[in-house]
Structures are given as C-alpha cells and as structure tokens.
N, C-alpha and C. Protein backbone atom coordinates (compact mmCIF):
# COMPACT_ATOMS: atom_id res chain seq x y z
N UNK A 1 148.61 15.20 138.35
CA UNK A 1 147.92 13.96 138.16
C UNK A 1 148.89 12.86 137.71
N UNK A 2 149.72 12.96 136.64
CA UNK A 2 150.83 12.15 136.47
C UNK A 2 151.41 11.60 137.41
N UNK A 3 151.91 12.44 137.70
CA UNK A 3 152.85 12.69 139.05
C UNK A 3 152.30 11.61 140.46
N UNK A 4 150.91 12.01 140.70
CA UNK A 4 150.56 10.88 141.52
C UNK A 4 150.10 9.67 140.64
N UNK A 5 149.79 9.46 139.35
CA UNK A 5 150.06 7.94 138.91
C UNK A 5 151.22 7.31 139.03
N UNK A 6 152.57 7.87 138.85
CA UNK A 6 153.62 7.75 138.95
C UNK A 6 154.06 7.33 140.05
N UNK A 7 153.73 7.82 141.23
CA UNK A 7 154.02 7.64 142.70
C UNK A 7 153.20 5.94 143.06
N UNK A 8 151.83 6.07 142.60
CA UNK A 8 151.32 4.99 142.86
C UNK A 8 151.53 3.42 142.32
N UNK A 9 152.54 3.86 140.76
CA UNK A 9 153.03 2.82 140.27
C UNK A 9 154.11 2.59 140.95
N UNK A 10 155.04 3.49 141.41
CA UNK A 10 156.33 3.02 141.72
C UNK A 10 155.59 2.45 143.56
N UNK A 11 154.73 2.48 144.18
CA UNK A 11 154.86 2.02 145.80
C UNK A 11 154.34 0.41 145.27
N UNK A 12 153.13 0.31 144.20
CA UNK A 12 152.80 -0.86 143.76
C UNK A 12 153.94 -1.65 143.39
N UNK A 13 154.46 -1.59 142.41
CA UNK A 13 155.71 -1.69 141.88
C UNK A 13 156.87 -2.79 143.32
N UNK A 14 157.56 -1.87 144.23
CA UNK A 14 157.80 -1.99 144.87
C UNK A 14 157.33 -3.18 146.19
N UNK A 15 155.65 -3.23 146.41
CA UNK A 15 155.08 -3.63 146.59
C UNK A 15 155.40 -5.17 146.34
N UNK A 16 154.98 -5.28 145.15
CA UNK A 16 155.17 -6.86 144.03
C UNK A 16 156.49 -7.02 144.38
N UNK A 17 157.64 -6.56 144.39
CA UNK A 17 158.63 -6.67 144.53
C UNK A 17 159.29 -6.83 145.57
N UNK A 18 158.57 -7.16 146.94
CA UNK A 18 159.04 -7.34 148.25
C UNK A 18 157.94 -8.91 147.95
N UNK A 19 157.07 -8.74 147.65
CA UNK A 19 156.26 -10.18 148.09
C UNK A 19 157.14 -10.88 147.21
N UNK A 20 157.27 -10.60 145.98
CA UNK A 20 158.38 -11.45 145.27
C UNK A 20 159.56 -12.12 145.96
N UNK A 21 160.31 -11.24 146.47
CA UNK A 21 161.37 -11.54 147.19
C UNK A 21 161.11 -12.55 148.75
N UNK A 22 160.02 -11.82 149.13
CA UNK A 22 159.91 -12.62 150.00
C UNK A 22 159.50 -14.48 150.20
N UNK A 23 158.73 -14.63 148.89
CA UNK A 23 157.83 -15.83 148.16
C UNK A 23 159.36 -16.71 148.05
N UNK A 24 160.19 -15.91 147.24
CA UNK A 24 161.47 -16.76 146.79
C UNK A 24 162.16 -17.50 147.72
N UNK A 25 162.26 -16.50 148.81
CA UNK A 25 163.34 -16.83 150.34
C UNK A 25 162.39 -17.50 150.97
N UNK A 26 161.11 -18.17 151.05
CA UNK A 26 160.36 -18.98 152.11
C UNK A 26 160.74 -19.89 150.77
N UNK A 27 160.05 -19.77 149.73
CA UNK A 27 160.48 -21.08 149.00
C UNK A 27 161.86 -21.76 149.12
N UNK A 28 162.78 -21.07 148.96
CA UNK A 28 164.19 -21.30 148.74
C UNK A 28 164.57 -22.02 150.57
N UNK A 29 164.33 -22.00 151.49
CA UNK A 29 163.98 -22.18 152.44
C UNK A 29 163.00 -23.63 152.69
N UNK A 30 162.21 -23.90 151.99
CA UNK A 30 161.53 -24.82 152.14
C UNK A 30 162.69 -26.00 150.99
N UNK A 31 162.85 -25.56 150.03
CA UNK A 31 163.65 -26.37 149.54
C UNK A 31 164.75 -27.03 149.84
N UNK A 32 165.86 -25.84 150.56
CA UNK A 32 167.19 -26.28 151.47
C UNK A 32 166.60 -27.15 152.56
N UNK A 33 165.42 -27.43 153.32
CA UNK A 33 165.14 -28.64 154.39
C UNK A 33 164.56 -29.26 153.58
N UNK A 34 164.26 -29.75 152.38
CA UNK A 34 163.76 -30.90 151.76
C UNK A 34 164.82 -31.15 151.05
N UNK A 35 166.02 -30.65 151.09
CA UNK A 35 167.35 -31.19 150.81
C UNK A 35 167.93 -31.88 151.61
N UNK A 36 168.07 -31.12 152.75
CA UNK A 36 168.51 -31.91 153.49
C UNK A 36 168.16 -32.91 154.12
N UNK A 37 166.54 -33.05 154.22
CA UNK A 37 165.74 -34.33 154.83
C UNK A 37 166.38 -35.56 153.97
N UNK A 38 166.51 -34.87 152.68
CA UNK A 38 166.17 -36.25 151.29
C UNK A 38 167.88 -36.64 151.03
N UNK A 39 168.54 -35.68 151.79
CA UNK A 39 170.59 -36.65 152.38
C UNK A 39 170.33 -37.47 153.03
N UNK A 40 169.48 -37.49 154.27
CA UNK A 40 169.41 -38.60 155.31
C UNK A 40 169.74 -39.96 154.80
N UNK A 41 170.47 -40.84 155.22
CA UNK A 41 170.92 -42.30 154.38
C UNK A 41 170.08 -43.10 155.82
N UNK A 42 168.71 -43.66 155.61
CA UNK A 42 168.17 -43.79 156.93
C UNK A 42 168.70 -45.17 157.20
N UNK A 43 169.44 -46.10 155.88
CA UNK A 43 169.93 -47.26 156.41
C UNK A 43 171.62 -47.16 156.71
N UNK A 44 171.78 -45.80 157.20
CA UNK A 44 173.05 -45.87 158.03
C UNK A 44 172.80 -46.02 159.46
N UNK A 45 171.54 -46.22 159.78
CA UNK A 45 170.86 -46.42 161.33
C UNK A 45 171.15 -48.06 161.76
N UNK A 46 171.58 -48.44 162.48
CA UNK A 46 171.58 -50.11 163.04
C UNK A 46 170.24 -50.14 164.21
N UNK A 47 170.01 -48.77 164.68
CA UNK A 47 168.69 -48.95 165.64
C UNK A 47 167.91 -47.84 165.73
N UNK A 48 166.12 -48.47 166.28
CA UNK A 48 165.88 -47.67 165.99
C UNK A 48 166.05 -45.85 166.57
N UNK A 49 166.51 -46.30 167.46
CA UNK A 49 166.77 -45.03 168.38
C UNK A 49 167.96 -43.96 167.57
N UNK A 50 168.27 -44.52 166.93
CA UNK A 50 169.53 -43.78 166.40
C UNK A 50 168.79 -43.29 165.17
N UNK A 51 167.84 -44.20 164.04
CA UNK A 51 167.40 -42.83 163.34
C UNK A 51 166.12 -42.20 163.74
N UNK A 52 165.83 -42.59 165.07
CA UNK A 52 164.86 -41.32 165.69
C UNK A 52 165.98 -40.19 165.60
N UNK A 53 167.19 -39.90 166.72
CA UNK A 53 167.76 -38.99 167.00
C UNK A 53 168.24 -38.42 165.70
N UNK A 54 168.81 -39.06 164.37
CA UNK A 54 168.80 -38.28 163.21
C UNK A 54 167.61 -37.80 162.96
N UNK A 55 166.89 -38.30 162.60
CA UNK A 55 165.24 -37.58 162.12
C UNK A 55 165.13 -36.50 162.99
N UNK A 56 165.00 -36.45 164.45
CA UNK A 56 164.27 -35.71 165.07
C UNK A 56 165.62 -34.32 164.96
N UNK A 57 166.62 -34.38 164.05
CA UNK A 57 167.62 -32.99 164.21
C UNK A 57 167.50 -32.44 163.03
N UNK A 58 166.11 -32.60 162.78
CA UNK A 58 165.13 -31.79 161.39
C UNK A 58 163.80 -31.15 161.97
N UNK A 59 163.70 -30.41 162.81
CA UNK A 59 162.36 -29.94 163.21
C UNK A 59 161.02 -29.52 162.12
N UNK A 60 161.64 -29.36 161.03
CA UNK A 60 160.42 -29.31 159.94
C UNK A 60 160.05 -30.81 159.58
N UNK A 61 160.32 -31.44 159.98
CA UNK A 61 160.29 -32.90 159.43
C UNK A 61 158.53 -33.38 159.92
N UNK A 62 157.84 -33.77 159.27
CA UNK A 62 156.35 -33.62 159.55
C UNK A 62 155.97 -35.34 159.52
N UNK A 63 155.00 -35.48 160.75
CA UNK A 63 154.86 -37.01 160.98
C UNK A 63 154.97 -38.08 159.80
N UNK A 64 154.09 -37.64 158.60
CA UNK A 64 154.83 -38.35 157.09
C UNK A 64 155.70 -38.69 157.22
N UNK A 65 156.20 -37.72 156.97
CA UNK A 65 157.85 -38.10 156.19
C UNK A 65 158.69 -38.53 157.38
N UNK A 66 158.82 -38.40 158.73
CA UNK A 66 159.39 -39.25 159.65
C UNK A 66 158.99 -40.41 159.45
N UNK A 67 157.73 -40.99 159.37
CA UNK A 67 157.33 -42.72 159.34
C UNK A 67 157.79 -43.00 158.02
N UNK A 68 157.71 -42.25 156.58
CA UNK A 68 158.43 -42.83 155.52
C UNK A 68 159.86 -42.86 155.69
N UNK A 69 160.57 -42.30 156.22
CA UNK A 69 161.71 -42.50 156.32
C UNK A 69 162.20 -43.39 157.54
N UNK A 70 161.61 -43.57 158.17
CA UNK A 70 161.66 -44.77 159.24
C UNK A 70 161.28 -46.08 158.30
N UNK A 71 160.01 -46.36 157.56
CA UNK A 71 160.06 -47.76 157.02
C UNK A 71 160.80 -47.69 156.01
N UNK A 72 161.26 -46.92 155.13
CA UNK A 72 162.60 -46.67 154.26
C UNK A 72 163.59 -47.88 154.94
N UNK A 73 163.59 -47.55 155.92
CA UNK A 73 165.11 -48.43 156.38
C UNK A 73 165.04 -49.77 156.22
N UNK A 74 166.14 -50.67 155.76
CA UNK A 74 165.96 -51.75 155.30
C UNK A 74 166.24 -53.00 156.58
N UNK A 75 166.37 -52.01 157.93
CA UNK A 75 165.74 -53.09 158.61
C UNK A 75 164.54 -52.52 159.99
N UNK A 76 163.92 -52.08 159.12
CA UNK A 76 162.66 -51.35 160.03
C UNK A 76 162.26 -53.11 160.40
N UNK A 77 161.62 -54.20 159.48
CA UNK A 77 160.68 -55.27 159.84
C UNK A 77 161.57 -56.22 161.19
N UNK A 78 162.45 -56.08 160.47
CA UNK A 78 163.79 -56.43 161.93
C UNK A 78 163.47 -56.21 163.19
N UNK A 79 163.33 -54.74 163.25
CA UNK A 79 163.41 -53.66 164.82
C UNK A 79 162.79 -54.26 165.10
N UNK A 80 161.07 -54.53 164.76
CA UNK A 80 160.42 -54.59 165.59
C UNK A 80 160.45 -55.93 166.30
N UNK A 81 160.90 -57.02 166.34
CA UNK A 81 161.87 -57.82 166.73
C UNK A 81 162.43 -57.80 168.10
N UNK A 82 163.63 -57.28 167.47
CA UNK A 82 164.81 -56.48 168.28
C UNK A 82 164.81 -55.79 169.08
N UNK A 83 164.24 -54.69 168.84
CA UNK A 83 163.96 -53.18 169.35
C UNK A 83 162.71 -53.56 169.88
N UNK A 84 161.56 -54.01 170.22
CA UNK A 84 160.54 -53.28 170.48
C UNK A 84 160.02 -52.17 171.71
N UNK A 85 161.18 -51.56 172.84
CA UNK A 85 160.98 -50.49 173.69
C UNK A 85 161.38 -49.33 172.79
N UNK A 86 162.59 -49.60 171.39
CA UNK A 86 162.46 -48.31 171.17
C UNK A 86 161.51 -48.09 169.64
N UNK A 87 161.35 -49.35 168.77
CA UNK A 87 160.19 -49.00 168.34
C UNK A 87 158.62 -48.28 168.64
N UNK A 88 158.83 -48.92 169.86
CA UNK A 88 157.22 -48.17 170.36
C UNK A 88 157.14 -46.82 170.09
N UNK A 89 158.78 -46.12 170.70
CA UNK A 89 158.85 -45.16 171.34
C UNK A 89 158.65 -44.49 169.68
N UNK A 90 159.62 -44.82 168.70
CA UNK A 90 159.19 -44.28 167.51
C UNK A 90 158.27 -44.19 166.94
N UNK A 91 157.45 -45.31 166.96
CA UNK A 91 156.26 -45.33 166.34
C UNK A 91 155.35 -43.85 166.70
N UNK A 92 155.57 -43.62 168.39
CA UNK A 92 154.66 -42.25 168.49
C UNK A 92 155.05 -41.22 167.89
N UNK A 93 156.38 -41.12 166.54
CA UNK A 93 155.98 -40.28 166.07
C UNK A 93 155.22 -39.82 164.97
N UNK A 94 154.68 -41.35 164.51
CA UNK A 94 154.45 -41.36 163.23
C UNK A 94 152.61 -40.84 162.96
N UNK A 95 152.18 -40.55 162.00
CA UNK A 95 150.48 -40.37 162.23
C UNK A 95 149.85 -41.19 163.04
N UNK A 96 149.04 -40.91 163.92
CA UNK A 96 148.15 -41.48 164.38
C UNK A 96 147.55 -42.60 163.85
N UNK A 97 146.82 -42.32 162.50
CA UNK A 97 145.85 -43.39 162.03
C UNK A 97 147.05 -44.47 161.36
N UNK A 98 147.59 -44.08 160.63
CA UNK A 98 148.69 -45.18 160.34
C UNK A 98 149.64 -45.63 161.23
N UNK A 99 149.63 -45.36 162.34
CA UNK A 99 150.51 -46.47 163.19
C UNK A 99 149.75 -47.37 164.97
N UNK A 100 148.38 -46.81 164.49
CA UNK A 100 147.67 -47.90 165.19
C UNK A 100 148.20 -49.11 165.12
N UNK A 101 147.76 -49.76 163.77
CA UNK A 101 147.96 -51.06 163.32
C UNK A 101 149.47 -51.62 164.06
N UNK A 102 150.18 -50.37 163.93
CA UNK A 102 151.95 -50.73 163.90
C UNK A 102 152.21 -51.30 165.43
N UNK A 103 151.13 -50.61 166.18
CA UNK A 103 151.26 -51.01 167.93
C UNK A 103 150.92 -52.00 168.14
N UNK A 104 149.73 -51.99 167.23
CA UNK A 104 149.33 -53.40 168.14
C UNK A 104 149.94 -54.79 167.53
N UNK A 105 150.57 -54.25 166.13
CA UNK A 105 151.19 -55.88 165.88
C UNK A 105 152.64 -56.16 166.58
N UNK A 106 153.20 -54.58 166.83
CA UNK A 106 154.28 -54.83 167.57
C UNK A 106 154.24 -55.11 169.59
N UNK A 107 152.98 -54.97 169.85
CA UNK A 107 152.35 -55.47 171.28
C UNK A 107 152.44 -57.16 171.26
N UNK A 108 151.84 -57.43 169.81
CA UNK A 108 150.99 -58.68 169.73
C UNK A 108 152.60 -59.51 170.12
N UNK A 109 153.60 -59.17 169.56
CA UNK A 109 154.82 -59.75 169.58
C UNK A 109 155.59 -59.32 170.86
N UNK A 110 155.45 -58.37 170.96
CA UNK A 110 156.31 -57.85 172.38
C UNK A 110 155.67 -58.68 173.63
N UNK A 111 154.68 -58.98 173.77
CA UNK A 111 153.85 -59.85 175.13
C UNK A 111 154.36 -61.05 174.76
N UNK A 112 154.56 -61.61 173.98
CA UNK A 112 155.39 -63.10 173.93
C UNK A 112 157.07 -63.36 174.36
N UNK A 113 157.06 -61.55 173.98
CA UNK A 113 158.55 -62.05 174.25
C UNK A 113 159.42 -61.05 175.54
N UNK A 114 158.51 -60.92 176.06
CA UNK A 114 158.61 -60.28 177.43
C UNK A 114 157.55 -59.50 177.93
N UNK A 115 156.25 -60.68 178.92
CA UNK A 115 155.46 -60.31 179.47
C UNK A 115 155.64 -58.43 179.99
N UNK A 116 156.43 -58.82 181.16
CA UNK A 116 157.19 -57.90 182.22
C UNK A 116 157.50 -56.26 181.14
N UNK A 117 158.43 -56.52 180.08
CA UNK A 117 158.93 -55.46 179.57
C UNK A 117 157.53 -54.90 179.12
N UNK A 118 156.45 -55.52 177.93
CA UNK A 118 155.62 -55.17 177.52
C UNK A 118 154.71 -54.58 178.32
N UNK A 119 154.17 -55.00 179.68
CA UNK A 119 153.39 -54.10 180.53
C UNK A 119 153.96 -53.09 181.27
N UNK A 120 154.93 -53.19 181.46
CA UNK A 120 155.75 -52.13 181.72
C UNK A 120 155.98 -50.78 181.14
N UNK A 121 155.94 -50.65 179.69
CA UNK A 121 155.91 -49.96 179.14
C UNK A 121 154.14 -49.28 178.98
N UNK A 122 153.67 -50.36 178.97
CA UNK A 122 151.99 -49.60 178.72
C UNK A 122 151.88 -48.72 179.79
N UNK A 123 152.21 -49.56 181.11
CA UNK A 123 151.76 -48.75 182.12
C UNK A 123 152.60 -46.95 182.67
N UNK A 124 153.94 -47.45 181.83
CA UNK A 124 154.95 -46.01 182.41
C UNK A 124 154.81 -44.87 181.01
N UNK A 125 154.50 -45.56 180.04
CA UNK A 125 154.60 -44.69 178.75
C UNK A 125 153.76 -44.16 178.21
N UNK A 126 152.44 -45.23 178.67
CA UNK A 126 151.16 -45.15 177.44
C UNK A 126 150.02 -44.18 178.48
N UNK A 127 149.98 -44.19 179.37
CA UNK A 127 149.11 -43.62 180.18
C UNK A 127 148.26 -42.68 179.42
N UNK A 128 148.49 -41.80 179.23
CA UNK A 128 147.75 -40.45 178.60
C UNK A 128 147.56 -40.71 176.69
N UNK A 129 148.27 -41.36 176.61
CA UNK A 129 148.65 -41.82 174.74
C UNK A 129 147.60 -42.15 174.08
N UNK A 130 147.41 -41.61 173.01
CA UNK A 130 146.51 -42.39 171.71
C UNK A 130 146.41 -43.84 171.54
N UNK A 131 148.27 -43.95 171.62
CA UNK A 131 148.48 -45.45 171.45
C UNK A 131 147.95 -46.43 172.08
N UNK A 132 147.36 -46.40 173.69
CA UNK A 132 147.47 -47.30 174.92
C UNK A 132 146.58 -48.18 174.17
N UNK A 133 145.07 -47.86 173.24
CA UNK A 133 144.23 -49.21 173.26
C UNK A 133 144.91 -50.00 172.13
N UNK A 134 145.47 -49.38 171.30
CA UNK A 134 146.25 -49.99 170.35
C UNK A 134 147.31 -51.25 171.34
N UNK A 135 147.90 -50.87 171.93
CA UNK A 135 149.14 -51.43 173.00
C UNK A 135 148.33 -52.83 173.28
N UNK A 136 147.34 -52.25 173.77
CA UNK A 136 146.32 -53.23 174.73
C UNK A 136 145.84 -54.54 173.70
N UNK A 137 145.32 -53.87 172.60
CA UNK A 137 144.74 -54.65 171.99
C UNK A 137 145.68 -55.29 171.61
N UNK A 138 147.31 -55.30 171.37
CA UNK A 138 148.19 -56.04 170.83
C UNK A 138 148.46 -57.09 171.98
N UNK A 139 147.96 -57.10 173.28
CA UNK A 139 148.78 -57.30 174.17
C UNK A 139 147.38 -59.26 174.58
N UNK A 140 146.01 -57.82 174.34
CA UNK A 140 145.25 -59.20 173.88
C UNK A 140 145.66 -60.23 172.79
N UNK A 141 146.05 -60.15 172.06
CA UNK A 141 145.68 -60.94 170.90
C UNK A 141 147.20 -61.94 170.86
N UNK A 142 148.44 -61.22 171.98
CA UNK A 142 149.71 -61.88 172.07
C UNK A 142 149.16 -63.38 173.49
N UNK A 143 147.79 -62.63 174.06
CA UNK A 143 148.01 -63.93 175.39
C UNK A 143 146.84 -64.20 175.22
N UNK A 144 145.71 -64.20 173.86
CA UNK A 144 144.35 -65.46 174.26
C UNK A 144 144.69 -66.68 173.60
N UNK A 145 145.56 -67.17 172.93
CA UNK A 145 145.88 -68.51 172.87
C UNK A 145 146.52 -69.33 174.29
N UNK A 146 147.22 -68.66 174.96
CA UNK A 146 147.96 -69.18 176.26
C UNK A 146 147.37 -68.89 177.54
N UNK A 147 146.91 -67.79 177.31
CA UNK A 147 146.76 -66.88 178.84
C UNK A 147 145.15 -66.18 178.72
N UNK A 148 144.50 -66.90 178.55
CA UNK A 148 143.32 -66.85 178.23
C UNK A 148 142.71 -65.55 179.59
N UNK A 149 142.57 -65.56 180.68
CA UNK A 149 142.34 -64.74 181.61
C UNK A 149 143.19 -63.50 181.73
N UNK A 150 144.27 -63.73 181.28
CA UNK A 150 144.99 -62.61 181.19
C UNK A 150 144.68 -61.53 180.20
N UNK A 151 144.26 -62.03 179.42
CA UNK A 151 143.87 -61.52 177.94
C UNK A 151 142.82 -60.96 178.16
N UNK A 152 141.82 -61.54 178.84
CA UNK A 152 140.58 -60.97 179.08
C UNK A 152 140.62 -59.62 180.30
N UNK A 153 141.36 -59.62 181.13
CA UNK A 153 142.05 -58.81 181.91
C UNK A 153 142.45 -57.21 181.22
N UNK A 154 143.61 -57.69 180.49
CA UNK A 154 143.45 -56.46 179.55
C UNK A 154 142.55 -56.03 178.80
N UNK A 155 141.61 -56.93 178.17
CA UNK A 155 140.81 -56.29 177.57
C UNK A 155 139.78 -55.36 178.13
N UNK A 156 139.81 -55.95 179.22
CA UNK A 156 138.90 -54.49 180.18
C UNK A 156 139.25 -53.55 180.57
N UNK A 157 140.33 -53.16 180.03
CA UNK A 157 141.70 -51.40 180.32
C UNK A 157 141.25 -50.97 179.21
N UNK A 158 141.01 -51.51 178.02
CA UNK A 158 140.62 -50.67 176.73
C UNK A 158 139.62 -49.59 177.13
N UNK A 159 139.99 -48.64 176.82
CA UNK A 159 138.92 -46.91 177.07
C UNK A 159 137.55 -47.25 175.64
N UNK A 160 137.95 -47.31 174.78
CA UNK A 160 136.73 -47.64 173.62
C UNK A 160 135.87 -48.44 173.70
N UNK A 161 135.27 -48.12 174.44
CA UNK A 161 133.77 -48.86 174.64
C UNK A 161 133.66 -49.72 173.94
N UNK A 162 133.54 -49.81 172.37
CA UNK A 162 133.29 -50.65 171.43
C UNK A 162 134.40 -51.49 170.96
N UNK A 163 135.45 -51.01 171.13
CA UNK A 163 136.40 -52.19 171.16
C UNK A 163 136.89 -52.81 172.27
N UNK A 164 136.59 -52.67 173.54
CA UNK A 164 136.63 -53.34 174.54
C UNK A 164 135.73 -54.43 174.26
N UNK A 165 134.11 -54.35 174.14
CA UNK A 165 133.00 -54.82 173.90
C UNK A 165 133.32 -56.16 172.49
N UNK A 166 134.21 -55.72 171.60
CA UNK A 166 134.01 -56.15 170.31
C UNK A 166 135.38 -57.51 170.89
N UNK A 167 136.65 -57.00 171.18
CA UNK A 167 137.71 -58.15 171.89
C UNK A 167 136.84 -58.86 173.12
N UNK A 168 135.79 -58.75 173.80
CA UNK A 168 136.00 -59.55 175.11
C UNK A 168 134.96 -59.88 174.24
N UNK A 169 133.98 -59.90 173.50
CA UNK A 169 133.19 -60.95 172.79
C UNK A 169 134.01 -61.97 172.26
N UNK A 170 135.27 -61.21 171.37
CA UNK A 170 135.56 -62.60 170.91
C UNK A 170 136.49 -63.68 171.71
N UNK A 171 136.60 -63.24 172.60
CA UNK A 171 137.81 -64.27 173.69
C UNK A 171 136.57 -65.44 174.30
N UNK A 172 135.63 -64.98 174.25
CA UNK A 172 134.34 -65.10 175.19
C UNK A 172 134.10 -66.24 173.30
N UNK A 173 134.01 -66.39 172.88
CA UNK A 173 133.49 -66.81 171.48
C UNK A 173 134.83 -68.10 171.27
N UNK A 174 136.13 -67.89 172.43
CA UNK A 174 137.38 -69.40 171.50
C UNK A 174 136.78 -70.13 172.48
C-alpha cells in the first residue's frame, strides 16, 4: 500500500513538474518576442512601407500592437500625406474597427490629391476588403464640394445599405 502511494506521488510529482517546465518555456518565449517587438525604434522608418516590412518580420505581432507601433512613429500624421498608396496598404493591417475612420480620412485626402491614383487603388486593392466602403466614403466626402456628381456616383458603390442611403441623403441635402 505504501509502495503504491509512493509510486502515485512520485508520477504526480513529476507530472507538476513537466507542466511547470513547460508553463516557464511558453512564458519565457512569450517574453523574448515582447522583447524584441518593444527594440523596434519605429522612428528609424522614413516610410511607411519600410516599417510595415520591419513589423511584419515579427509574426506574433498582433493587429494592436502593429497599429500602436505604426502611430508611435513620429511621422505617421506626415505619411498620410506623402505616402497615401502605402498607407492604405498599412492601414489593412491594423483592427478593423479602429482603422475605418483611418481610410476614409486618408481617401478624403487622397481624391484631392490624385483623382486617378485614389480610384485606382479602390478598384485593384479594395475589391473583396472590409476597407472598400470606408475608401468610398472617403472618396465621397474628398469630391461633394467640387464634383458634386461624382460624389454621388460613388456613393452608390457603397455595399451598406444604410450608409449608402445615409451619404446620398446628405449630398442630396448641400
């Protein structure tokens, strides 16, 4: 009877002592890539394409912490400017719900400052994308002061019923 208490303490024993080990090395593991994410110097980037390609040579790197470390950079408000074919392109990696907004204000600006480039991109990039009504809606709100028909144009590509409905009311309303 000992003898098998004995046996059953030492496989338990043993037991605890592999999950232990194992708990340590996933932790210890999770820590060494949140080391190394948190070296990244993201304002050693001049564009944005360049700290996509750093970011993206972290595969644990999780949509968060890619978009915080993208507006980290002290000239993220710049890019979008500058950059806006490869902002876009970054922006898709960031969450969904937080970088709606980011499309369409960077649409709203990109259609002013190159009709051509800006539809261009909706139409070769955005096709299948979350982003496209976001795109769209930026793309309205860059041409109903000037381009009043144009504006209204796009607004009828919007897939969301209700925000199609809710922009062509108000173009329909200046």
């Amino acid at each position: 009877m000992f003898f098998l208490r004995t046996l059953t303490f030492i496989h338990f024993s043993i037991f605890l002592l592999i999950s232990f080990i194992s708990s340590c090395n996933c932790l210890h593991e999770k820590q060494k890539s949140q080391v190394g994410l948190s070296l990244i110097v993201v304002n050693e980037a001049k564009t944005p394409k360049e700290l996509q390609l750093l970011l993206e040579s972290y595969p644990e790197i999780r949509p968060e912490q890619f978009m915080l470390r993208f507006k980290s950079n002290s000239r993220f408000d710049d890019w979008i400017h500058a950059y806006p074919s490869q902002m876009a392109k970054s922006i898709t990696y960031f969450p969904l719900n937080s970088s709606r907004e980011l499309v369409t204000e960077l649409f709203t600006f990109w259609v002013n400052k190159s009709y051509d480039a800006s539809e261009t991109y909706i139409e070769n990039e955005l096709n299948d994308s979350p982003f496209r009504d976001a795109a769209i809606e930026g793309m309205v709100n860059g041409l109903k002061s000037d381009h009043l028909s144009t504006a209204v144009a796009w607004a009828h590509e919007i897939s969301d019923r209700s925000k199609r409905y809710q922009l062509l009311e108000s173009l329909a309303t200046r």
